[in-house]
C-alpha atoms as a PDB file:
ATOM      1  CA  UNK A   1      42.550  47.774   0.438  1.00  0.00           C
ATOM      2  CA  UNK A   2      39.650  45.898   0.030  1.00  0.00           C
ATOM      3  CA  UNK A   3      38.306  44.387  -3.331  1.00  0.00           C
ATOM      4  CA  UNK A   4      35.355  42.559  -4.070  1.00  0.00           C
ATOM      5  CA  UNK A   5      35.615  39.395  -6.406  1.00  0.00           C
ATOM      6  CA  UNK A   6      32.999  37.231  -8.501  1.00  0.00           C
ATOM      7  CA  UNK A   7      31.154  34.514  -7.645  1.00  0.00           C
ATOM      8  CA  UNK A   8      33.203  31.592  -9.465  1.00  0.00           C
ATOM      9  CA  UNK A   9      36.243  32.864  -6.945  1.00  0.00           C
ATOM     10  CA  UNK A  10      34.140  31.952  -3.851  1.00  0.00           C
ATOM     11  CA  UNK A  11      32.731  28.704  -5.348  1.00  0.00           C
ATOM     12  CA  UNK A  12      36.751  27.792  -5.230  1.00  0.00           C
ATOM     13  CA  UNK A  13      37.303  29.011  -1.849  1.00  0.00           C
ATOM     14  CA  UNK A  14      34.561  27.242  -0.628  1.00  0.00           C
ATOM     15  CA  UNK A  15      35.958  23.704  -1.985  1.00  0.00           C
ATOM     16  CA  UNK A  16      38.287  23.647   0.998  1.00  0.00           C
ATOM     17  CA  UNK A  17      35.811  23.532   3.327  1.00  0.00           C
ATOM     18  CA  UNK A  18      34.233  20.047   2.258  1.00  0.00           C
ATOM     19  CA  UNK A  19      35.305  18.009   4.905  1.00  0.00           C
ATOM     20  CA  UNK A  20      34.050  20.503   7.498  1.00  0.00           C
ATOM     21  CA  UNK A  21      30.945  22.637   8.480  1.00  0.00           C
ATOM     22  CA  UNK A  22      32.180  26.421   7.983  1.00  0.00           C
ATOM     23  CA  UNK A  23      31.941  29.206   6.203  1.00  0.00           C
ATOM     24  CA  UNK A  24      33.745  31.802   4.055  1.00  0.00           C
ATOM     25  CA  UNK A  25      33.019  35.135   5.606  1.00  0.00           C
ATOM     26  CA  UNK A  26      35.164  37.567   3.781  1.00  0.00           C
ATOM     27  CA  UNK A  27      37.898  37.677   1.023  1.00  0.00           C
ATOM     28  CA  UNK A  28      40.616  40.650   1.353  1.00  0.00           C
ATOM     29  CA  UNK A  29      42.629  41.561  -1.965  1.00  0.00           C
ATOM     30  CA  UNK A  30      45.410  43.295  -0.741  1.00  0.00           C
ATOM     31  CA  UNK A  31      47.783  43.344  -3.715  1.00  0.00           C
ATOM     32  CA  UNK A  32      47.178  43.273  -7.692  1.00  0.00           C
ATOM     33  CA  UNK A  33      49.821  42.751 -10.048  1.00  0.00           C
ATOM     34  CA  UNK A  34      50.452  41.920 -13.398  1.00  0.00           C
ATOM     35  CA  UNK A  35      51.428  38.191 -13.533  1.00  0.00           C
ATOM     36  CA  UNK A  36      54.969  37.008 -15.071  1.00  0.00           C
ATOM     37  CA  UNK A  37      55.010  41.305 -16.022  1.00  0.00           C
ATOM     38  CA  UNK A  38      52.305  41.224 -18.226  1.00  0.00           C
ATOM     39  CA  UNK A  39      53.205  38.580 -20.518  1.00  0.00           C
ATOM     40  CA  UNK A  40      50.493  37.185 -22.582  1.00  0.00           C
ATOM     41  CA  UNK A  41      49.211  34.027 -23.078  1.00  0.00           C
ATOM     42  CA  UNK A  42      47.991  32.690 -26.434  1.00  0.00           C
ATOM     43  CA  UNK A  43      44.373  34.623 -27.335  1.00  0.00           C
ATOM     44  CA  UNK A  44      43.556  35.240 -23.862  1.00  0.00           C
ATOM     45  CA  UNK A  45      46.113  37.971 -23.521  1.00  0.00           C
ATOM     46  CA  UNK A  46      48.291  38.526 -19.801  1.00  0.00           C
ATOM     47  CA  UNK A  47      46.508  37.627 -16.680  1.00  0.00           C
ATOM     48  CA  UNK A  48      46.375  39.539 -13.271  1.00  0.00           C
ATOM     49  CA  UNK A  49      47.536  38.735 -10.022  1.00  0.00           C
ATOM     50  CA  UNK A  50      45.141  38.693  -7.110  1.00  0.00           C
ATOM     51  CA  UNK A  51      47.194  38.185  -3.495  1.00  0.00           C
ATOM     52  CA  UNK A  52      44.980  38.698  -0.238  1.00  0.00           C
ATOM     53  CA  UNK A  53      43.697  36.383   2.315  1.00  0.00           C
ATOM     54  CA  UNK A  54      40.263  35.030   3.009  1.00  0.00           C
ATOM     55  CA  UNK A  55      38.733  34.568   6.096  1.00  0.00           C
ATOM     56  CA  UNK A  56      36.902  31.581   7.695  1.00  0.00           C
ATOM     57  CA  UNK A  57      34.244  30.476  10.583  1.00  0.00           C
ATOM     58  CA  UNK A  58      33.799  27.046  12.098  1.00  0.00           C
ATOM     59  CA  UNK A  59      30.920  25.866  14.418  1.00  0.00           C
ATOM     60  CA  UNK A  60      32.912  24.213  17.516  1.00  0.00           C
ATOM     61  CA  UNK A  61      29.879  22.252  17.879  1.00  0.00           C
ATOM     62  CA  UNK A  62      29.407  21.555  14.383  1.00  0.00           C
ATOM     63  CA  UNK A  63      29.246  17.050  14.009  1.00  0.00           C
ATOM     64  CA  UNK A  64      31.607  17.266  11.000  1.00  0.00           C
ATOM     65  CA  UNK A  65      33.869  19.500  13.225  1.00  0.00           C
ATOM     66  CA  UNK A  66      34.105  16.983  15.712  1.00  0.00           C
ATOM     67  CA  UNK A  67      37.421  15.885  14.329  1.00  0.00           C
ATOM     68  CA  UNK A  68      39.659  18.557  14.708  1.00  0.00           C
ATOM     69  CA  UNK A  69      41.956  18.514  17.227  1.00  0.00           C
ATOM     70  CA  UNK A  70      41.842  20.800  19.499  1.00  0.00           C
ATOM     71  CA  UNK A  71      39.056  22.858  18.124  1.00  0.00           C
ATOM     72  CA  UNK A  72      37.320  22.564  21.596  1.00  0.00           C
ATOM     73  CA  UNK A  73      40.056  24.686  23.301  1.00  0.00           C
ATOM     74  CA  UNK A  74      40.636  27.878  20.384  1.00  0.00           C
ATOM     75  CA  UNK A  75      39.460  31.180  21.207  1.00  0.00           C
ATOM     76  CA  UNK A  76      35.778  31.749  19.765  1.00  0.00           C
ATOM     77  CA  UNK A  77      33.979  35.000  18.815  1.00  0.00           C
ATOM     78  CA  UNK A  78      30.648  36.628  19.811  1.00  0.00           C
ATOM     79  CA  UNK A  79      29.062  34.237  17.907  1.00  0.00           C
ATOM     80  CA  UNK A  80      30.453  31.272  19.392  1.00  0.00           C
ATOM     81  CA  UNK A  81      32.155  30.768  16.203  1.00  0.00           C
ATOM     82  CA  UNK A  82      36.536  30.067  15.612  1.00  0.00           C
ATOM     83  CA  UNK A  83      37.895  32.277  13.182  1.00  0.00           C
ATOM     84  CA  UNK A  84      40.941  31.679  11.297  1.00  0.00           C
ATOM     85  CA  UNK A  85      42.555  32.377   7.657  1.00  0.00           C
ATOM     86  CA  UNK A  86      44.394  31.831   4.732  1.00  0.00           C
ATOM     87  CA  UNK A  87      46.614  33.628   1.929  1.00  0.00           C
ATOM     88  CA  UNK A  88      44.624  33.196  -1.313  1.00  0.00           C
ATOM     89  CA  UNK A  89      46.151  33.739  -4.794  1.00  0.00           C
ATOM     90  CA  UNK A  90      44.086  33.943  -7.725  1.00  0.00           C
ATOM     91  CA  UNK A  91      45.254  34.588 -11.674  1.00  0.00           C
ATOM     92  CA  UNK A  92      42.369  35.875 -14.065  1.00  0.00           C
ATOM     93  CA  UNK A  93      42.319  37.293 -17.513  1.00  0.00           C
ATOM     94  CA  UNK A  94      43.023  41.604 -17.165  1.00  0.00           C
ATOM     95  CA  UNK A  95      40.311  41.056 -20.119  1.00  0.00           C
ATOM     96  CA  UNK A  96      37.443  39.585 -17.907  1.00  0.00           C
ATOM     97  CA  UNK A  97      35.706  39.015 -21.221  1.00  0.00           C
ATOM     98  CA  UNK A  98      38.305  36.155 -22.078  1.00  0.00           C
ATOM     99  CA  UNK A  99      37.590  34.246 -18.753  1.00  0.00           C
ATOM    100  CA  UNK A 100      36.141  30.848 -19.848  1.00  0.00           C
ATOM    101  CA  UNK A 101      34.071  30.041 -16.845  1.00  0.00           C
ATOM    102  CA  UNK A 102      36.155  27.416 -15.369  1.00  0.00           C
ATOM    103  CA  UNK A 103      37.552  27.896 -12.330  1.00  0.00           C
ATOM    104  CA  UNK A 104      40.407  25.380 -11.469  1.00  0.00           C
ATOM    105  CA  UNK A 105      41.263  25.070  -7.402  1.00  0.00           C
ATOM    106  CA  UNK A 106      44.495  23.544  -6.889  1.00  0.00           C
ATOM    107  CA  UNK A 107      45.545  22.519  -3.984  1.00  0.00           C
ATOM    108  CA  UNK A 108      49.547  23.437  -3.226  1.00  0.00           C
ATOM    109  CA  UNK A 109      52.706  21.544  -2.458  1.00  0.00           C
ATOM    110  CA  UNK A 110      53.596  23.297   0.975  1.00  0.00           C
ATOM    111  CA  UNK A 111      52.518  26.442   0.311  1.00  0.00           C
ATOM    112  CA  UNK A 112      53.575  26.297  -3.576  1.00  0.00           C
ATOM    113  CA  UNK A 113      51.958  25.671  -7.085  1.00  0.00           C
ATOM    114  CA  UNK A 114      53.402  22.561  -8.602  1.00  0.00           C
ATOM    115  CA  UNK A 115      50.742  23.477 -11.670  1.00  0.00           C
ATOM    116  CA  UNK A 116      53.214  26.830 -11.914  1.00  0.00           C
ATOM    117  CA  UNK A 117      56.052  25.276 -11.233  1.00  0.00           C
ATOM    118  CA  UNK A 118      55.970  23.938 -14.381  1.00  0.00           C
ATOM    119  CA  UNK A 119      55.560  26.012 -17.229  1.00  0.00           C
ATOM    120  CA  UNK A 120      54.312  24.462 -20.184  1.00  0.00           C
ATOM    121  CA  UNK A 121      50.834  22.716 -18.424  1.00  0.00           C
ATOM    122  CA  UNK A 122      49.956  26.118 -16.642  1.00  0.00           C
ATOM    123  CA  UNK A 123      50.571  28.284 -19.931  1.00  0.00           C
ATOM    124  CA  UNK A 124      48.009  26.223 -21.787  1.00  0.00           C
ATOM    125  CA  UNK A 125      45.732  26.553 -18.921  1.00  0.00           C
ATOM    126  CA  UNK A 126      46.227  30.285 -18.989  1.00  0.00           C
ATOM    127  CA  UNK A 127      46.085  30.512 -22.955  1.00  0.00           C
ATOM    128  CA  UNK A 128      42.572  29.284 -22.545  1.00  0.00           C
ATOM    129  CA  UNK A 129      41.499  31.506 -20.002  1.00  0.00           C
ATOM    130  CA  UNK A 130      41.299  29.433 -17.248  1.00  0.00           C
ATOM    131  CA  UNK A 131      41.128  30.994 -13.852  1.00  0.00           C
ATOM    132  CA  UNK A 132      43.243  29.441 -11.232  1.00  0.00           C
ATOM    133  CA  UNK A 133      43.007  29.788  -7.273  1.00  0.00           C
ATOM    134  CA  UNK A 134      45.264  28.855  -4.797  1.00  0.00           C
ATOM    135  CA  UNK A 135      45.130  29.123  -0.879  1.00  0.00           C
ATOM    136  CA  UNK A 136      47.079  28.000   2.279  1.00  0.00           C
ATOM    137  CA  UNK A 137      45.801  25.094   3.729  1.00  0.00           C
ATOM    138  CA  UNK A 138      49.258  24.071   6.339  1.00  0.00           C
ATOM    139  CA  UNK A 139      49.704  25.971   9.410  1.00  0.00           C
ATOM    140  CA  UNK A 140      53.130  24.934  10.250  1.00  0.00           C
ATOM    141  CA  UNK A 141      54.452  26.546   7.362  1.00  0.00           C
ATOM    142  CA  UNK A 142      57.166  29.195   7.911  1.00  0.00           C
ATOM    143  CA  UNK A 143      56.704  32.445   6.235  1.00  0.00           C
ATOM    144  CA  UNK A 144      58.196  32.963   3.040  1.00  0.00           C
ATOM    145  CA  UNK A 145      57.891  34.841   0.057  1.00  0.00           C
ATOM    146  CA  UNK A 146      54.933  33.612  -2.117  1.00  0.00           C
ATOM    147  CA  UNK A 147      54.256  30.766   0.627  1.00  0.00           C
ATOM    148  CA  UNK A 148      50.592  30.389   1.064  1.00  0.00           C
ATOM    149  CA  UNK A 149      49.808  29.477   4.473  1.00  0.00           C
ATOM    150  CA  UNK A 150      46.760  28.897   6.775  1.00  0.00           C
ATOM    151  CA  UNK A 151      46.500  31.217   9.985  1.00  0.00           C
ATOM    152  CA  UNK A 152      44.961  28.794  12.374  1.00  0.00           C
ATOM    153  CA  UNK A 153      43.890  30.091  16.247  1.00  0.00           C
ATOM    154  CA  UNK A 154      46.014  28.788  18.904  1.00  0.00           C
ATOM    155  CA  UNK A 155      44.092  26.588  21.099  1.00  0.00           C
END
């Protein structure tokens, strides 16, 4: 099942791609939840739970690409273009009208939020109607329940 998102979601995916020349060409939503069952944080009220995995180009031939190892030997599509993915996780207000515009991208301790780890930082956050985004960035990772992990090509 297929969902589309807003804009400030895909301005946070695309900060992982900084030190690279790709491109972001689709986000899947597969799951929606309510996050911690509902509970609500301070005005902002409970947030929702966004799971899914968003999908990625790179340009083999691409001079800021020239650094990753192996790129030169991974499978490449019609375009001439390597495609690979990551699980995404994204927590926004069930009342879009209390999002506050900020969108905070934070990048994960082996496939896990240290910001949710920890309870008291991430409820402010959330009682303020931040919106937070999370996706996999290590390969090597092992699957594992709310592990988010990058699905790199084999070369």
């Amino acid at each position: 099942m297929k969902y589309k998102l807003f804009a400030g979601v895909l301005c946070g995916v695309f900060l992982i791609n900084v030190a690279v020349d790709a491109g972001v060409e689709r986000i899947d939503i597969t799951e929606r939840t309510h996050y911690l069952d509902g509970q609500s944080f301070g005005e902002t009220g409970p947030y929702e739970k966004l799971s899914g995995r968003v999908y990625y180009t790179v340009d083999p031939a691409g001079t800021l690409n020239q650094t990753i190892v192996d790129l030169e030997g991974a499978p490449r599509n019609k375009a001439g273009l390597v495609e690979y993915s990551a699980d995404i996780l994204v927590l926004v207000p069930a009342d879009r009208t209390k999002v506050n515009g900020t969108l905070i991208y934070e990048v994960n301790n082996r496939g896990g939020s240290p910001l949710l780890r920890f309870e008291q930082p991430s409820y402010k956050l959330l009682g303020r109607g931040y919106t937070i985004v999370l996706s996999g960035w290590i390969g090597e990772l092992l699957p594992k329940t709310e592990r988010l992990r990058l699905h790199a090509p084999v070369a």
